[in-house]
PDB file of N, CA and C in Angstrom:
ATOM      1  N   UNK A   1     102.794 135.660 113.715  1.00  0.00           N
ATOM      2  CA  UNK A   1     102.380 135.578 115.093  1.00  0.00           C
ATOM      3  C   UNK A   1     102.712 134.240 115.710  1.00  0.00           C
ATOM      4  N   UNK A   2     102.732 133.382 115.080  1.00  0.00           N
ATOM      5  CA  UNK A   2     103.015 131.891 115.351  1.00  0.00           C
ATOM      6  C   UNK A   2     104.609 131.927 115.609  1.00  0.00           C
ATOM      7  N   UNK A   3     105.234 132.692 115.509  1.00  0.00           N
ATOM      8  CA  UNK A   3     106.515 132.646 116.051  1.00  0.00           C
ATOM      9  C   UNK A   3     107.254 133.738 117.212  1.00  0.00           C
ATOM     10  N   UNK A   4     105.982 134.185 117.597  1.00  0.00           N
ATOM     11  CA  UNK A   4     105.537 135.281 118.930  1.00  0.00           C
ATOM     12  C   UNK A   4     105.648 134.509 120.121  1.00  0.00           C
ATOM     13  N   UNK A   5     106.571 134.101 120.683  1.00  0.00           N
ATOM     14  CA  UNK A   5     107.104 134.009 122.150  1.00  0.00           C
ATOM     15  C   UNK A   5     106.547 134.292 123.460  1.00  0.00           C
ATOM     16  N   UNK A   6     105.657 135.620 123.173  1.00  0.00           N
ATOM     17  CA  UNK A   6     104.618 136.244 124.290  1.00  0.00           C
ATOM     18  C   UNK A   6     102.934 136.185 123.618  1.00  0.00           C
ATOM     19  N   UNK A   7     102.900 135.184 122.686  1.00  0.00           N
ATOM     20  CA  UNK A   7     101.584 134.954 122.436  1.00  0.00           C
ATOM     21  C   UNK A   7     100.868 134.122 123.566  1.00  0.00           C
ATOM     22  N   UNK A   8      99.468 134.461 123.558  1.00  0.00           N
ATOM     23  CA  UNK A   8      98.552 133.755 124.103  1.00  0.00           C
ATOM     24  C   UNK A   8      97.990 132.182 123.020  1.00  0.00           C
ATOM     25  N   UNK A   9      97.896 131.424 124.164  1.00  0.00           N
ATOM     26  CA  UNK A   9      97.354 130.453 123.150  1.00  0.00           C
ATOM     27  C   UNK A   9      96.513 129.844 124.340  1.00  0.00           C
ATOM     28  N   UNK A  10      94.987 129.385 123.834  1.00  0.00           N
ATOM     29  CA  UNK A  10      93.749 128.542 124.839  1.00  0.00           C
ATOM     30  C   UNK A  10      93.465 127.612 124.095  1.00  0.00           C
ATOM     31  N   UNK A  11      93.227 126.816 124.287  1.00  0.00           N
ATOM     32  CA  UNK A  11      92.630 125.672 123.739  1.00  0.00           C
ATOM     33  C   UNK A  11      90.879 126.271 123.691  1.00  0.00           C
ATOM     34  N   UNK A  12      90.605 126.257 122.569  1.00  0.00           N
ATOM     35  CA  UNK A  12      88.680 126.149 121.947  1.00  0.00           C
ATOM     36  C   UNK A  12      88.264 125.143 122.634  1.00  0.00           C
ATOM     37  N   UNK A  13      86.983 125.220 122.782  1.00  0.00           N
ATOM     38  CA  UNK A  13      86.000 124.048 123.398  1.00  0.00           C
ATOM     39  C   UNK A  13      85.094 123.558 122.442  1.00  0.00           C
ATOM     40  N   UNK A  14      85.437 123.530 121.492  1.00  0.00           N
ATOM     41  CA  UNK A  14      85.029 123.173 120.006  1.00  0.00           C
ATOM     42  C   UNK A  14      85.203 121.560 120.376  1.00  0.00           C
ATOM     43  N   UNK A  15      84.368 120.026 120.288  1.00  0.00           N
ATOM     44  CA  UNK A  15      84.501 119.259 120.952  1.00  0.00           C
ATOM     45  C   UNK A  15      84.733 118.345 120.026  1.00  0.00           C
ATOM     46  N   UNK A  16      84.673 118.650 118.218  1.00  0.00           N
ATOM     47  CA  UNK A  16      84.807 117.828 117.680  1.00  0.00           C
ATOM     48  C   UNK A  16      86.062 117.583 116.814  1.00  0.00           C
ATOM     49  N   UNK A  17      87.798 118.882 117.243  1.00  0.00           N
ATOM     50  CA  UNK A  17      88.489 118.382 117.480  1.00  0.00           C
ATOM     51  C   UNK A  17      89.439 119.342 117.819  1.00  0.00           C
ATOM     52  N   UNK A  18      90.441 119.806 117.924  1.00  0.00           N
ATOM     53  CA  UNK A  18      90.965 119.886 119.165  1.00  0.00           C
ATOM     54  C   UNK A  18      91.594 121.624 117.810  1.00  0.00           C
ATOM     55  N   UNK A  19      90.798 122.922 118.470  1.00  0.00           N
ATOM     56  CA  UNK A  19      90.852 124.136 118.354  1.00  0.00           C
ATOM     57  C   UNK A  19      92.075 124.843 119.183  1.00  0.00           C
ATOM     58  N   UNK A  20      92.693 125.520 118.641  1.00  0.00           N
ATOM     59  CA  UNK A  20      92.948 126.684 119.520  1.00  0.00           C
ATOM     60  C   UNK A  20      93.336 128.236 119.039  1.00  0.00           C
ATOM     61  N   UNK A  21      93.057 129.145 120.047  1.00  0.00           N
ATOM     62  CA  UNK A  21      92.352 130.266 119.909  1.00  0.00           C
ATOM     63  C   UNK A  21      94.260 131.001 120.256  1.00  0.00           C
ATOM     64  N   UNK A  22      94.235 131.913 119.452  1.00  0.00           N
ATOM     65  CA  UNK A  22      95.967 132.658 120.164  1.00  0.00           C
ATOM     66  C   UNK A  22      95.702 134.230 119.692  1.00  0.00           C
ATOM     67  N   UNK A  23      96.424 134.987 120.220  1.00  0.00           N
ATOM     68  CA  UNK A  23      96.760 136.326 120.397  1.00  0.00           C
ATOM     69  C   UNK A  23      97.874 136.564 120.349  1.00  0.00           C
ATOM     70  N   UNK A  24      98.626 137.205 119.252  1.00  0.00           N
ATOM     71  CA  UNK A  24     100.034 137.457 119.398  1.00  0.00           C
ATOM     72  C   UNK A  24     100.192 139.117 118.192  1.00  0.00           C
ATOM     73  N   UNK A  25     101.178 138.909 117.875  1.00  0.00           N
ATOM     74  CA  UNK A  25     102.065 140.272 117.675  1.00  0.00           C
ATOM     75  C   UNK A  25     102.125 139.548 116.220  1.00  0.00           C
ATOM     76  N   UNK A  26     102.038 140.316 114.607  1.00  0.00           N
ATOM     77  CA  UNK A  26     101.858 139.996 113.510  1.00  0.00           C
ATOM     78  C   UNK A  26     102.109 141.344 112.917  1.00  0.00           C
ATOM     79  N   UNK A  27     103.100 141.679 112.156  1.00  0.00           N
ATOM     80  CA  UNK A  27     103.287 142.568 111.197  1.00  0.00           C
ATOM     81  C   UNK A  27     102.758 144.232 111.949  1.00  0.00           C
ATOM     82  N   UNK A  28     102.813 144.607 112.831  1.00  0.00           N
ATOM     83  CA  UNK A  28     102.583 145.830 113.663  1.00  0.00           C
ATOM     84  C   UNK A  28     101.077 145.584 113.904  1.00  0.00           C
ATOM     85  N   UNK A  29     100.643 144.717 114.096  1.00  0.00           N
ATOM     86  CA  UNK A  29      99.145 143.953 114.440  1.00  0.00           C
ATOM     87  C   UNK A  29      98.925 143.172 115.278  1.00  0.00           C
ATOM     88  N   UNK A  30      97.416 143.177 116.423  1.00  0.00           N
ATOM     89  CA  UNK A  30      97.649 142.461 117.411  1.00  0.00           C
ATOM     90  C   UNK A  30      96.620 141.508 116.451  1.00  0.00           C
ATOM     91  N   UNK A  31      96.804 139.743 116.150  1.00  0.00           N
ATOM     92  CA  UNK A  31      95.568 139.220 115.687  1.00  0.00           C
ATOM     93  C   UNK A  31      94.973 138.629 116.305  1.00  0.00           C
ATOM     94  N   UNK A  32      93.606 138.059 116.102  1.00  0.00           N
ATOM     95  CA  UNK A  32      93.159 136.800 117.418  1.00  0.00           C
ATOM     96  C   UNK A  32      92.988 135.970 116.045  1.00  0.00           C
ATOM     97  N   UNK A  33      93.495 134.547 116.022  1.00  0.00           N
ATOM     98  CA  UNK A  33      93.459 133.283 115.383  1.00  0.00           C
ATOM     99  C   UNK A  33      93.116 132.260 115.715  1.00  0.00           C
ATOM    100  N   UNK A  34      91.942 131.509 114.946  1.00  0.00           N
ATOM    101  CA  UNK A  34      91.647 130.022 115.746  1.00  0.00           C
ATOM    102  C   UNK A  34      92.251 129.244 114.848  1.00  0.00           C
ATOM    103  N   UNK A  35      92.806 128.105 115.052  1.00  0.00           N
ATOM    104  CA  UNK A  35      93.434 127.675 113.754  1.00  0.00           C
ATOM    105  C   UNK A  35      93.469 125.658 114.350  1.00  0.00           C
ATOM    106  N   UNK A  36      93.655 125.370 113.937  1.00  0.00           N
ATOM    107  CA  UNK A  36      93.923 123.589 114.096  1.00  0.00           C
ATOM    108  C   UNK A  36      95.197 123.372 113.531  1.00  0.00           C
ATOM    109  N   UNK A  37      95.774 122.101 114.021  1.00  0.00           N
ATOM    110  CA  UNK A  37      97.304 121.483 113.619  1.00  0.00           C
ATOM    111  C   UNK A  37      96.452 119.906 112.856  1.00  0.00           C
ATOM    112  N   UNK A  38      96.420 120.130 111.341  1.00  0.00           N
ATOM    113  CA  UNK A  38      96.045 119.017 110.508  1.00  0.00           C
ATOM    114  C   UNK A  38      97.010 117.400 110.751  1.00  0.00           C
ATOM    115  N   UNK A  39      98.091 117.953 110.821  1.00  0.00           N
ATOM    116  CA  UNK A  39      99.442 117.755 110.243  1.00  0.00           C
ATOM    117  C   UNK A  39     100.386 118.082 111.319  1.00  0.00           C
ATOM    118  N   UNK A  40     101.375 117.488 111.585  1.00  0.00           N
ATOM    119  CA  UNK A  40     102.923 118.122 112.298  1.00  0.00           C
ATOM    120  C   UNK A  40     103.219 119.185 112.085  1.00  0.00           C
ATOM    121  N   UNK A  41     103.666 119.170 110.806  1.00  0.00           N
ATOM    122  CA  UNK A  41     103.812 120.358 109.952  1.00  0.00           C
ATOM    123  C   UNK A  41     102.833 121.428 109.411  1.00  0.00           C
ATOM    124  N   UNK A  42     101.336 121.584 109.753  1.00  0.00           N
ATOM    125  CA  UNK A  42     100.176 121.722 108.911  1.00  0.00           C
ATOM    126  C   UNK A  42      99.477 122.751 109.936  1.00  0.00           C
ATOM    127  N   UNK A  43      99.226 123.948 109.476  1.00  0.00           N
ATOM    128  CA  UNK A  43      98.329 125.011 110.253  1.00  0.00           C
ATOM    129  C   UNK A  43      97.698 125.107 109.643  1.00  0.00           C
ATOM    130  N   UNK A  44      96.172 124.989 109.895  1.00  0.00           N
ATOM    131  CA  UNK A  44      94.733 125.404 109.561  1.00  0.00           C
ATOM    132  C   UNK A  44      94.137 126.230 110.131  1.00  0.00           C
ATOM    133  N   UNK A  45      94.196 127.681 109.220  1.00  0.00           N
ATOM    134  CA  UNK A  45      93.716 128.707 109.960  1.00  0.00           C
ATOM    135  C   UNK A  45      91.751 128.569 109.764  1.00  0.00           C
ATOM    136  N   UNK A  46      91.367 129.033 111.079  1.00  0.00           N
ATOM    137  CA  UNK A  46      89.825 128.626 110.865  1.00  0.00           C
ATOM    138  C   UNK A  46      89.226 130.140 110.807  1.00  0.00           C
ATOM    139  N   UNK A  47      89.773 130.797 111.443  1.00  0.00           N
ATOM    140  CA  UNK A  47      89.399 132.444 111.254  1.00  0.00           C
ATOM    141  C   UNK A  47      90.410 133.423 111.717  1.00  0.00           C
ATOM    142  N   UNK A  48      90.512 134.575 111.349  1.00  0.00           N
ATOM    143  CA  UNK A  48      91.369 135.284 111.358  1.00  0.00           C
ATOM    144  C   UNK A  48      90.394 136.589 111.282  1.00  0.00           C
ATOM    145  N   UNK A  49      90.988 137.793 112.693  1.00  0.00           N
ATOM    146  CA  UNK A  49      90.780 139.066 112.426  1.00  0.00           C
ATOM    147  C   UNK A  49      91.925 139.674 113.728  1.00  0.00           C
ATOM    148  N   UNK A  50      91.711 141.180 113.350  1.00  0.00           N
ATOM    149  CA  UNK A  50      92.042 141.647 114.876  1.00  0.00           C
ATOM    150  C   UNK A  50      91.625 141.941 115.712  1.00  0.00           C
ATOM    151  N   UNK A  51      92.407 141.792 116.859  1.00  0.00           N
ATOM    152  CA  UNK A  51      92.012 141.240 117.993  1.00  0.00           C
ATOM    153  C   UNK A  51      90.964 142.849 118.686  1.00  0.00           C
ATOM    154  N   UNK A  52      90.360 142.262 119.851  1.00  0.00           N
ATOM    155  CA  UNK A  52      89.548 143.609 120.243  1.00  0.00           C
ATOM    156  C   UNK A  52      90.393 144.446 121.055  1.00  0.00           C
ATOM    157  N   UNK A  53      89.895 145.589 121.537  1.00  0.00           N
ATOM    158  CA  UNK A  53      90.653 146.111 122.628  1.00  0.00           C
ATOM    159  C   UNK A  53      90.378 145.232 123.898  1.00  0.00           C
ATOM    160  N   UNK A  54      90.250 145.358 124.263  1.00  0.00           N
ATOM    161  CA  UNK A  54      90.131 143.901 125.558  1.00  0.00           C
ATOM    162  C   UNK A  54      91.155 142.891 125.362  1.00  0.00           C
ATOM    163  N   UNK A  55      91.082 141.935 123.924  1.00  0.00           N
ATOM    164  CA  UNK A  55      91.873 140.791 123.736  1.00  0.00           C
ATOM    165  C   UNK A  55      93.424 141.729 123.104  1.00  0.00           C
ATOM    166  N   UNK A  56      93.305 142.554 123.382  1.00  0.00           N
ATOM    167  CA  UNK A  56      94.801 143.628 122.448  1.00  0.00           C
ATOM    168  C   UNK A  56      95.295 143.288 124.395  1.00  0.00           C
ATOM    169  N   UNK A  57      94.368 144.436 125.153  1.00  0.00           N
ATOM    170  CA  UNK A  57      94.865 144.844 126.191  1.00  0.00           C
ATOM    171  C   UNK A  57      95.299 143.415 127.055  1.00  0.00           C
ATOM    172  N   UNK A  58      94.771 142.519 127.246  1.00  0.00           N
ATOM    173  CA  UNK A  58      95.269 140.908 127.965  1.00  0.00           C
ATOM    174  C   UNK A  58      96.228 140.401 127.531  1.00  0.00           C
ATOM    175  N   UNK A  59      96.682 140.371 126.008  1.00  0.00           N
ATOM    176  CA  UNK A  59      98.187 139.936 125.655  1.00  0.00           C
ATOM    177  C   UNK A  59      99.350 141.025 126.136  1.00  0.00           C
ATOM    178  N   UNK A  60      98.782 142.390 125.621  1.00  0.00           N
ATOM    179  CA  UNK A  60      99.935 143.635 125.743  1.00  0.00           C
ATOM    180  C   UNK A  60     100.072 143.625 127.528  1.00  0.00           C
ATOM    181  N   UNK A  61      99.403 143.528 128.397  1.00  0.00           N
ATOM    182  CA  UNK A  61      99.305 143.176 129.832  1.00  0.00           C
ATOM    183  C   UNK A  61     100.514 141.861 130.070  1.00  0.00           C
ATOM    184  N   UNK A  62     100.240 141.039 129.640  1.00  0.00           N
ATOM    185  CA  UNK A  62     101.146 139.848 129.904  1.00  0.00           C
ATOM    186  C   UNK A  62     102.269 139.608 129.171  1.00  0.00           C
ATOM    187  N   UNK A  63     102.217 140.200 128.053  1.00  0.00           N
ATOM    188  CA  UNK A  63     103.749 140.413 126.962  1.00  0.00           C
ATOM    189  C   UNK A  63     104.266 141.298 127.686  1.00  0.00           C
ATOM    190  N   UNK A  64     104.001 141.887 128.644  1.00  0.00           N
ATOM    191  CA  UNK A  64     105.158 143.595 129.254  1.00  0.00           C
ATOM    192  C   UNK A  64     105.649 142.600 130.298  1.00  0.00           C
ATOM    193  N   UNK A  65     107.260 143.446 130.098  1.00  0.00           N
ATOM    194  CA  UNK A  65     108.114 142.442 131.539  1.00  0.00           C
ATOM    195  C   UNK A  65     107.849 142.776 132.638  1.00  0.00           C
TER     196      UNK A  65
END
């Protein structure tokens, strides 16, 4: 999903350091991921599931041309 082009990505309001929340396209799966950048190179996934119908329907809405 991290290499999903029409993903959503928000920044978390998580204040103690810098979250963000994305929606994208993963193996015939829509996921929602909060994850942190440790590192340059470094993804820290903080939770992982799929996404709801609501958060399916707001990416598939804005991923259509």
């Amino acid at each position: 999903m991290f290499f999903d082009e029409a993903r959503l990505d928000e920044l978390d309001s998580e204040p103690s350091e810098e979250r963000w929340r994305t929606i994208g396209h993963a193996a015939g799966k829509v996921p929602f991921v909060v994850y942190t950048e440790r590192d340059t190179d470094v993804v820290h996934i903080i939770s992982a599931r799929e996404a709801t119908k609501r958060e399916k329907k707001r990416y598939l809405g804005q991923a259509s041309p």
